[in-house]
PDB file of N, CA and C in Angstrom:
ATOM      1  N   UNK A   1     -34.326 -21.843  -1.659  1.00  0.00           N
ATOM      2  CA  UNK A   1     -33.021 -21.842  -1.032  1.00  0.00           C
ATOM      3  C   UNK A   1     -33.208 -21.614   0.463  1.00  0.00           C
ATOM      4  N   UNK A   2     -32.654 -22.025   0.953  1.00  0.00           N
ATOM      5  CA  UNK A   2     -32.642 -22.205   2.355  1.00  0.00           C
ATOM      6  C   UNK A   2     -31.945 -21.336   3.311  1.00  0.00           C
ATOM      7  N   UNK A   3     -31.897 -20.990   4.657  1.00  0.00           N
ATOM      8  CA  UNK A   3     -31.488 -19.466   5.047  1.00  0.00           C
ATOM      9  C   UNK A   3     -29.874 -19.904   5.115  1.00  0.00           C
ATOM     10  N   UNK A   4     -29.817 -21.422   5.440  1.00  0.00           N
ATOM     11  CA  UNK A   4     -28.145 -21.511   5.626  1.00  0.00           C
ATOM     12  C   UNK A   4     -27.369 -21.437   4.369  1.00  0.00           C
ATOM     13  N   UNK A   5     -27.989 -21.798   3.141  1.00  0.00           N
ATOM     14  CA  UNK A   5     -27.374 -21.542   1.913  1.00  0.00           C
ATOM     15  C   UNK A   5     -27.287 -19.896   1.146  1.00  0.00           C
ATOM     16  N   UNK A   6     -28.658 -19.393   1.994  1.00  0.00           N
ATOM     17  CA  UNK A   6     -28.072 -17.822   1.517  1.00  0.00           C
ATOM     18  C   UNK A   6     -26.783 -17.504   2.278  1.00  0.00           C
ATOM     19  N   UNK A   7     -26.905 -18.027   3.541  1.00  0.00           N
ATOM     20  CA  UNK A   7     -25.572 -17.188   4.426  1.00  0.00           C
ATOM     21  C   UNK A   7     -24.535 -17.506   3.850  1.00  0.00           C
ATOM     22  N   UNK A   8     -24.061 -19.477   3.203  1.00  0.00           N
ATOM     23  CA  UNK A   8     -23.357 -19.550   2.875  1.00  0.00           C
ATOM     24  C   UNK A   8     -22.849 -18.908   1.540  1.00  0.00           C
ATOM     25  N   UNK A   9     -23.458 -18.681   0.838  1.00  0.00           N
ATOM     26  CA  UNK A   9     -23.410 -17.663  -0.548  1.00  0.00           C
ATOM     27  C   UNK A   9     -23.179 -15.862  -0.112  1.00  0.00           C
ATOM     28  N   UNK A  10     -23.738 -15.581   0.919  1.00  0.00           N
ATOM     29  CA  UNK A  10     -23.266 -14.112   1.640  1.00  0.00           C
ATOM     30  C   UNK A  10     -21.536 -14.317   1.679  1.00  0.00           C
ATOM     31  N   UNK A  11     -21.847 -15.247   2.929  1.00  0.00           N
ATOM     32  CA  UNK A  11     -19.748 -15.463   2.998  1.00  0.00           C
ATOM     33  C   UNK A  11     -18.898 -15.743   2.084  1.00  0.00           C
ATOM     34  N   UNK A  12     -19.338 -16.139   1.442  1.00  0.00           N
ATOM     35  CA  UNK A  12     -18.338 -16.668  -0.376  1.00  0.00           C
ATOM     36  C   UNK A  12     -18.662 -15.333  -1.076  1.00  0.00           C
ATOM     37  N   UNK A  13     -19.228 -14.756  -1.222  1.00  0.00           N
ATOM     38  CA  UNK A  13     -19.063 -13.495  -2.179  1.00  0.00           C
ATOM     39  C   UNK A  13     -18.449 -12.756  -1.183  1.00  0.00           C
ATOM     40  N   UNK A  14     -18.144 -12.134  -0.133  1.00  0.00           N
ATOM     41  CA  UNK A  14     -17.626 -11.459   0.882  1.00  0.00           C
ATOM     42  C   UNK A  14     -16.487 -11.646   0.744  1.00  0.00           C
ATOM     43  N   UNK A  15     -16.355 -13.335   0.991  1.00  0.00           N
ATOM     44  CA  UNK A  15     -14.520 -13.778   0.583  1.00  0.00           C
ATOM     45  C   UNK A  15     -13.941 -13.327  -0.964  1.00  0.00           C
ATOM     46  N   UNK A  16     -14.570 -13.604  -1.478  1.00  0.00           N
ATOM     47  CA  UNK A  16     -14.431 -13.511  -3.175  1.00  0.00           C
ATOM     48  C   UNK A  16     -14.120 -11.486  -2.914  1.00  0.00           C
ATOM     49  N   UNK A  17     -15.050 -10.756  -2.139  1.00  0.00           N
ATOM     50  CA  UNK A  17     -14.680  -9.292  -2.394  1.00  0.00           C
ATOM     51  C   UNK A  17     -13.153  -9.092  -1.954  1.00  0.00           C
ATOM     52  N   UNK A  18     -12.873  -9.616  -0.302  1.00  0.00           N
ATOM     53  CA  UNK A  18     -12.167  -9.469   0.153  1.00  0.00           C
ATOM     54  C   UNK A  18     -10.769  -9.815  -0.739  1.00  0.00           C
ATOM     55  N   UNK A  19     -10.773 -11.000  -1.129  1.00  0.00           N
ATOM     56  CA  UNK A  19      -9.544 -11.759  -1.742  1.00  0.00           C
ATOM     57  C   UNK A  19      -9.136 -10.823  -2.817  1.00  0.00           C
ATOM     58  N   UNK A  20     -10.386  -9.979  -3.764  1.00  0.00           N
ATOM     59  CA  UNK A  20     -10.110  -9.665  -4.946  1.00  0.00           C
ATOM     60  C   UNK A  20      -9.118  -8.181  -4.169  1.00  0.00           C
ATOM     61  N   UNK A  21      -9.624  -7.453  -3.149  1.00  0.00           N
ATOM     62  CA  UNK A  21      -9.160  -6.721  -2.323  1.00  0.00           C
ATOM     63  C   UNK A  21      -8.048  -6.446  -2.256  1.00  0.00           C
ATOM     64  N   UNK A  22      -7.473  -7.404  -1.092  1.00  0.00           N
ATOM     65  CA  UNK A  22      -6.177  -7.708  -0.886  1.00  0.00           C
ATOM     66  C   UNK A  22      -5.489  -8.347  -2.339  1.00  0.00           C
ATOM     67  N   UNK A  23      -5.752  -8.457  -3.269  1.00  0.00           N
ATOM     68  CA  UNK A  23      -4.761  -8.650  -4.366  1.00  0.00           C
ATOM     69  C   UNK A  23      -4.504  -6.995  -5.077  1.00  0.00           C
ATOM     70  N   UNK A  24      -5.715  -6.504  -4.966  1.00  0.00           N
ATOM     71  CA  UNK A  24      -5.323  -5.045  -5.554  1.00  0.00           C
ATOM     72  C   UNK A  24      -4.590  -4.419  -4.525  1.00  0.00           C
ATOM     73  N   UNK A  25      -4.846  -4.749  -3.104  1.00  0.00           N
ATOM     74  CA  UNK A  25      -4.273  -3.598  -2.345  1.00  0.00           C
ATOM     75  C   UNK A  25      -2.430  -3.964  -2.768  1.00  0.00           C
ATOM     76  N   UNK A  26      -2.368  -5.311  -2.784  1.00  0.00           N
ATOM     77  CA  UNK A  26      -0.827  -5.688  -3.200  1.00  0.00           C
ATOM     78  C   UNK A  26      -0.505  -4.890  -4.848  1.00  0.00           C
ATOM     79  N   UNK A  27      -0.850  -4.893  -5.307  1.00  0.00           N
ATOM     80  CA  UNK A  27      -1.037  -4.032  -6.578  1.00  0.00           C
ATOM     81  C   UNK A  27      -0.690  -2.307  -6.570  1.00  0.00           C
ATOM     82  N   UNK A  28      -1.768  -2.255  -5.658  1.00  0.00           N
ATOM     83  CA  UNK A  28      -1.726  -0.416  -5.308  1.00  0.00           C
ATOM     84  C   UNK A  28      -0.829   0.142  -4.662  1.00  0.00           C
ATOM     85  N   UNK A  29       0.178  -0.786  -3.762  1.00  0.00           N
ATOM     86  CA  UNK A  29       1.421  -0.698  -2.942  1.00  0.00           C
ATOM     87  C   UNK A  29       2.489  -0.797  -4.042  1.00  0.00           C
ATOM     88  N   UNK A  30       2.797  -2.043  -4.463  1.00  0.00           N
ATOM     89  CA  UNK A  30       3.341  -1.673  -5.468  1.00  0.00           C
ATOM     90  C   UNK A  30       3.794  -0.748  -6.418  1.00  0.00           C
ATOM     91  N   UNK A  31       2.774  -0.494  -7.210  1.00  0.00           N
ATOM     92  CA  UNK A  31       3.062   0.306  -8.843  1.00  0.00           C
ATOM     93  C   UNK A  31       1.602   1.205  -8.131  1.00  0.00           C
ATOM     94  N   UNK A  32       0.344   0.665  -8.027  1.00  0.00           N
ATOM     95  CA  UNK A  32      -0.517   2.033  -8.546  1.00  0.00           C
ATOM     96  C   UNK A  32      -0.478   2.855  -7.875  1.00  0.00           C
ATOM     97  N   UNK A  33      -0.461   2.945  -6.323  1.00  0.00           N
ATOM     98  CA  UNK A  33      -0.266   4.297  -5.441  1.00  0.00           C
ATOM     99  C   UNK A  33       0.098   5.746  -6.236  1.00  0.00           C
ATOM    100  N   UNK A  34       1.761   5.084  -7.193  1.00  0.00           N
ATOM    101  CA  UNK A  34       2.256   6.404  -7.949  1.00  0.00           C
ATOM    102  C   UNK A  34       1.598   6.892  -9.373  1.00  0.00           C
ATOM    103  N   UNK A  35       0.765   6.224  -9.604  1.00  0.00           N
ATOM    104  CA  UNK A  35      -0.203   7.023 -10.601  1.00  0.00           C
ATOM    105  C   UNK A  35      -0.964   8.054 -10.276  1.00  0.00           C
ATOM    106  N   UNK A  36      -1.684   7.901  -9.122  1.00  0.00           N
ATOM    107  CA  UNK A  36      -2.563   8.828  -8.792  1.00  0.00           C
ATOM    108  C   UNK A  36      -2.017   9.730  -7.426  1.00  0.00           C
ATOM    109  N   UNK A  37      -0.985   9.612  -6.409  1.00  0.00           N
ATOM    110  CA  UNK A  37      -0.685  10.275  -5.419  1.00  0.00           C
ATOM    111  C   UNK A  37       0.603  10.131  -4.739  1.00  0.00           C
ATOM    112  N   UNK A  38       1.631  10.856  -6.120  1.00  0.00           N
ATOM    113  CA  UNK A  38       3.014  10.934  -6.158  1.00  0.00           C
ATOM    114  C   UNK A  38       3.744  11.090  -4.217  1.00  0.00           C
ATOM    115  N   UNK A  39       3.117  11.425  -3.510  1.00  0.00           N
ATOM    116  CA  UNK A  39       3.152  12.152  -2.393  1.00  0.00           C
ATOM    117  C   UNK A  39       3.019  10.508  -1.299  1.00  0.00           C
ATOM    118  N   UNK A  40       2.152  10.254  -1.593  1.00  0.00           N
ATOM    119  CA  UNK A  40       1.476   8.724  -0.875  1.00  0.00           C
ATOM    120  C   UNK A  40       2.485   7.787  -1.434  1.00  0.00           C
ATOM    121  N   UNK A  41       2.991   7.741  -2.475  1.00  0.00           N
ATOM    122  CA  UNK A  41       3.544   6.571  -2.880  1.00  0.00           C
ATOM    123  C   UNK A  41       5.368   6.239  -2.390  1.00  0.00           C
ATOM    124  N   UNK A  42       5.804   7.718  -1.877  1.00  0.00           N
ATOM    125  CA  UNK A  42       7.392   8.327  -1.581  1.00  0.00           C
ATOM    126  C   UNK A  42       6.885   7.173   0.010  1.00  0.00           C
ATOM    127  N   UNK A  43       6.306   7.863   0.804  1.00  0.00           N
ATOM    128  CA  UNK A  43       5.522   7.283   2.166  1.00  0.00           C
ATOM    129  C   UNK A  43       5.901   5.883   2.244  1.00  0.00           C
ATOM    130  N   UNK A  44       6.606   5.862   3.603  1.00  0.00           N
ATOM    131  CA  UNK A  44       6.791   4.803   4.484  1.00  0.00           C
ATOM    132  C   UNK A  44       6.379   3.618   4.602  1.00  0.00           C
ATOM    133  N   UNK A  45       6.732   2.430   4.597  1.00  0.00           N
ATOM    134  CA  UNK A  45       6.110   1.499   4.856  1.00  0.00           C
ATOM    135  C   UNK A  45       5.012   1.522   6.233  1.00  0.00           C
ATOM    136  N   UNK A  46       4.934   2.002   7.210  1.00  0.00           N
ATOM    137  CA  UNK A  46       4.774   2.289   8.113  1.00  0.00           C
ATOM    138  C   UNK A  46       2.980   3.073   7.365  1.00  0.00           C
ATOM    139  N   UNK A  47       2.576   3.874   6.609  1.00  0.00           N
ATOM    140  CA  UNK A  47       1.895   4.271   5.755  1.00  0.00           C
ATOM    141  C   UNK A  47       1.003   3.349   5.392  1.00  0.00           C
ATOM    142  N   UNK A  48       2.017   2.544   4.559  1.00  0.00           N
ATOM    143  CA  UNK A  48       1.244   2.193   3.177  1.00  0.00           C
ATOM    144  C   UNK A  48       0.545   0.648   3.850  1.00  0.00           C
ATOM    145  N   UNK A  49       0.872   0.183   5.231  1.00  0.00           N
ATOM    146  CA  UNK A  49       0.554  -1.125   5.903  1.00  0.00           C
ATOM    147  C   UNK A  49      -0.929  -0.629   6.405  1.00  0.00           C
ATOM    148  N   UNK A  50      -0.960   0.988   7.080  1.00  0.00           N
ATOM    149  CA  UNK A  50      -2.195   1.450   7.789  1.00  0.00           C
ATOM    150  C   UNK A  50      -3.423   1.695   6.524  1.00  0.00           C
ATOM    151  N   UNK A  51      -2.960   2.006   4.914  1.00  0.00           N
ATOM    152  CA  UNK A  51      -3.717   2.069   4.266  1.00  0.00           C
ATOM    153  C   UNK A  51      -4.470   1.000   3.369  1.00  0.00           C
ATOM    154  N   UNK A  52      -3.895  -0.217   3.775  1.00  0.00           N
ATOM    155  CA  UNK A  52      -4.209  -1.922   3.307  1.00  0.00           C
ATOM    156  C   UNK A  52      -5.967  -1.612   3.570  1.00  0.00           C
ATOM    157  N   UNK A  53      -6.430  -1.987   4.684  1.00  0.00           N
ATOM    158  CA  UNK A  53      -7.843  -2.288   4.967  1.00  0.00           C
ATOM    159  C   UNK A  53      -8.642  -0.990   4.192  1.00  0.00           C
ATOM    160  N   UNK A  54      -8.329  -0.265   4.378  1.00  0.00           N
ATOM    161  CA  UNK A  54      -9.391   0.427   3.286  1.00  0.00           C
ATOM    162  C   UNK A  54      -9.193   0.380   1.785  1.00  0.00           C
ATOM    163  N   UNK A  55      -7.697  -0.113   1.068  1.00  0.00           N
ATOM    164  CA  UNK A  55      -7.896  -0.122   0.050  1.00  0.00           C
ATOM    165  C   UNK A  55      -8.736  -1.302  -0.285  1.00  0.00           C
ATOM    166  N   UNK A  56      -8.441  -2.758   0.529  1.00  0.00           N
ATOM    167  CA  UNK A  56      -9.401  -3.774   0.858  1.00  0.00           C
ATOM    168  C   UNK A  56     -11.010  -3.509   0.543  1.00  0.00           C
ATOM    169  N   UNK A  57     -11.117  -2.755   1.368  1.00  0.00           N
ATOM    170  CA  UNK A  57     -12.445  -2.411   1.512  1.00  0.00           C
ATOM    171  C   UNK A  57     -13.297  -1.454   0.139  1.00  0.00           C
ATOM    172  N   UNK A  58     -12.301  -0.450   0.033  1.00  0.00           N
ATOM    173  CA  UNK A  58     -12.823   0.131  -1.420  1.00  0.00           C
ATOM    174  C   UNK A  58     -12.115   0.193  -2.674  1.00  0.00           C
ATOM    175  N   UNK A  59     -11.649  -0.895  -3.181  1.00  0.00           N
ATOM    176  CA  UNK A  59     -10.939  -1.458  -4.057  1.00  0.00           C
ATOM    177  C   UNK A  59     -11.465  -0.910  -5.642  1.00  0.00           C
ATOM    178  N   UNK A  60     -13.209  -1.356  -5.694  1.00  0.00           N
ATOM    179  CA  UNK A  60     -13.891  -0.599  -6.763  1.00  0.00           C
ATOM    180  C   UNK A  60     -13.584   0.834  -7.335  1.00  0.00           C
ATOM    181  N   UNK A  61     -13.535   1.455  -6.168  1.00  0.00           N
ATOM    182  CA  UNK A  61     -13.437   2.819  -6.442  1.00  0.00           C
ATOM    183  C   UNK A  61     -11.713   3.160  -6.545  1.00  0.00           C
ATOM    184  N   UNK A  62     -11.183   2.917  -5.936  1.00  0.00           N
ATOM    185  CA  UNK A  62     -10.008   2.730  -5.848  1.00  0.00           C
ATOM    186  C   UNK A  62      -9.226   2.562  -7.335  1.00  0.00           C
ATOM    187  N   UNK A  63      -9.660   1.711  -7.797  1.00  0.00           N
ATOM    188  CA  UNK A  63      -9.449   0.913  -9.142  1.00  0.00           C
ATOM    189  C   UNK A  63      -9.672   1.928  -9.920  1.00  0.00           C
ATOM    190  N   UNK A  64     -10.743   2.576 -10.091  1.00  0.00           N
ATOM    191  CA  UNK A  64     -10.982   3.411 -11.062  1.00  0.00           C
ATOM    192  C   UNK A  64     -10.027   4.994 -10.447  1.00  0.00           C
ATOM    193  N   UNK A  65      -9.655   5.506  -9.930  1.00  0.00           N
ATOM    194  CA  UNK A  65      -8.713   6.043  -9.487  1.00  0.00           C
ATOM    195  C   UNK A  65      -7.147   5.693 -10.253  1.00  0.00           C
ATOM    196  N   UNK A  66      -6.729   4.594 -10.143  1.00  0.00           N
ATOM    197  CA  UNK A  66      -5.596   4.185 -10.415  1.00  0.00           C
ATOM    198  C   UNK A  66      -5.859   4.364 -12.438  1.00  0.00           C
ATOM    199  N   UNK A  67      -6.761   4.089 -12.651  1.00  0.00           N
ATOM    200  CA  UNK A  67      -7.135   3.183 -14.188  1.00  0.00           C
ATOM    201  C   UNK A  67      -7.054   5.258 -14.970  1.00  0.00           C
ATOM    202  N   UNK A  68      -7.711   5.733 -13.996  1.00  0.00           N
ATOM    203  CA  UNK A  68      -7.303   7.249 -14.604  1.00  0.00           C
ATOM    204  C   UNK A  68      -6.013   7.923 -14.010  1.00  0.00           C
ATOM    205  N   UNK A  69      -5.433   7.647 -14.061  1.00  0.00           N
ATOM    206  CA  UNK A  69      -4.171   8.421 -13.867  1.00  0.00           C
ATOM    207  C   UNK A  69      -3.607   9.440 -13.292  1.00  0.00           C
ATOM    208  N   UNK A  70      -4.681  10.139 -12.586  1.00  0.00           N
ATOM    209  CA  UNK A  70      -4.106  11.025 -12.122  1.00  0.00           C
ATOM    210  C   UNK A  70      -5.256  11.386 -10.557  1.00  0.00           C
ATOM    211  N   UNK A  71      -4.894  12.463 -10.066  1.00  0.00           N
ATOM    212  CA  UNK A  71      -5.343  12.931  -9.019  1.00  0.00           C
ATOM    213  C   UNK A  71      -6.853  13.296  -9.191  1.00  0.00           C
ATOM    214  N   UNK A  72      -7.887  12.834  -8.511  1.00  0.00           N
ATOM    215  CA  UNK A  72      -9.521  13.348  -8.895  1.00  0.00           C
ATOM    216  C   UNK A  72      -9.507  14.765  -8.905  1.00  0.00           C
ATOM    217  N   UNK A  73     -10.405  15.332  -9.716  1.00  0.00           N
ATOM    218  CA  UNK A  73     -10.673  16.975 -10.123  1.00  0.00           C
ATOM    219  C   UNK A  73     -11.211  17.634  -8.568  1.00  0.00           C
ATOM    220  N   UNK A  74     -11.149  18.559  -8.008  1.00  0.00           N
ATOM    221  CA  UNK A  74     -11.779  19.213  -6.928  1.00  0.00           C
ATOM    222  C   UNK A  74     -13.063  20.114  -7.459  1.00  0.00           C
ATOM    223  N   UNK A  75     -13.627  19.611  -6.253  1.00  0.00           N
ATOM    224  CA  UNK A  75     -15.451  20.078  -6.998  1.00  0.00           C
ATOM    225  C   UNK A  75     -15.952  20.567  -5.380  1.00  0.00           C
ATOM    226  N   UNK A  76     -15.696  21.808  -5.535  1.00  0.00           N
ATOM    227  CA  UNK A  76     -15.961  22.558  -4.150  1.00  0.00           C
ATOM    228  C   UNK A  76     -16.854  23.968  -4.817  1.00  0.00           C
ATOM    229  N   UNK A  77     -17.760  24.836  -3.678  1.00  0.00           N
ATOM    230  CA  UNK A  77     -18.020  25.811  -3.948  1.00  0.00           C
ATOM    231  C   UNK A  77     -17.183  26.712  -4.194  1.00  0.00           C
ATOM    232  N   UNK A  78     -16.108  26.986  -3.610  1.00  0.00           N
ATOM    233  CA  UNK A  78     -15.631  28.357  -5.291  1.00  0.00           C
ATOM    234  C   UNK A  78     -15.416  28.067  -6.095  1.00  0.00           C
ATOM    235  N   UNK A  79     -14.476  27.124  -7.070  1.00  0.00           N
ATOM    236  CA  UNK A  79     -14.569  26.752  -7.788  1.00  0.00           C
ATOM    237  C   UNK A  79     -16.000  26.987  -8.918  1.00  0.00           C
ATOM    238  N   UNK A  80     -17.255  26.101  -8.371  1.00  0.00           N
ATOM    239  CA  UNK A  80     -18.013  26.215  -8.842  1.00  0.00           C
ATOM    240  C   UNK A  80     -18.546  28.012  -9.102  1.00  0.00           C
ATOM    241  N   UNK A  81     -18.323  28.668  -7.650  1.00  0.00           N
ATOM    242  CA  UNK A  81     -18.441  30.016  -7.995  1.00  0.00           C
ATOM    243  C   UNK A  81     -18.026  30.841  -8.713  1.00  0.00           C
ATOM    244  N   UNK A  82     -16.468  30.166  -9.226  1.00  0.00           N
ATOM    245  CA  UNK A  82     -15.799  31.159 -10.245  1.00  0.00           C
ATOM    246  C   UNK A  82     -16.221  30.507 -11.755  1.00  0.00           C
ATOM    247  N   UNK A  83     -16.683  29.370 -11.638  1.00  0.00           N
ATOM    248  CA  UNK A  83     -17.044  29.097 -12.782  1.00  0.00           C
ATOM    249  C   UNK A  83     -18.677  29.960 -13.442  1.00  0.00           C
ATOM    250  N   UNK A  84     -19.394  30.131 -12.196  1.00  0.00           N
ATOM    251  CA  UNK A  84     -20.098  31.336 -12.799  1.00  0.00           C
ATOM    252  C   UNK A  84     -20.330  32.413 -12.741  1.00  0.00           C
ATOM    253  N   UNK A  85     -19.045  33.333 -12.521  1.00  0.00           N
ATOM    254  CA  UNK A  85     -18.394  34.407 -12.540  1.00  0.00           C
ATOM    255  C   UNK A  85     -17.745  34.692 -13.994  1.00  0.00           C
ATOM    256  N   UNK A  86     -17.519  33.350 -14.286  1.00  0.00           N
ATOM    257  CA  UNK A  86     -17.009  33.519 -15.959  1.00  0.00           C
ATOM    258  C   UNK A  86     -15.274  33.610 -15.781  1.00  0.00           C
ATOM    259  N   UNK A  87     -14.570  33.154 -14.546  1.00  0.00           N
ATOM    260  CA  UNK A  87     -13.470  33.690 -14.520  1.00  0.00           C
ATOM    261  C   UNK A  87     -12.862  32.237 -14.882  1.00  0.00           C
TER     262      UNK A  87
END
């Protein structure tokens, strides 16, 4: 394969990420925002336009966020400290 056919296969999967992207981010504006961040989803249009490119961008993770339902668990040192405290 040739270097112009890898590039062209770089840019087509890039597009292909992007496109799949922007269809979830239309998705996550919508309906999923309020699955996982009751707080984010009340929020302004003004908001939810500045948070497009990164849902774009991390859509994967994103996705799995929405697909569980709720807010991610917090995993900080006290927490962990009270967990071996026994409390």
């Amino acid at each position: 394969m040739t270097a112009a056919g890898i590039a062209t296969w770089v840019v087509r999967a890039g597009a292909a990420y992007a496109g799949i992207g922007l269809v979830f981010a239309a998705y996550l504006l919508a309906r999923g925002l309020a699955r996982f961040d009751a707080a984010a989803a009340q929020a302004g249009w003004g908001f939810k336009l500045l948070i497009v490119p990164g849902a774009v961008a991390l859509w994967p993770l994103l996705w799995r966020r929405v697909r569980a339902g709720g807010p991610a668990p917090e995993r900080n040192a006290h927490d962990r400290g009270a967990a071996r405290a026994g409390r």
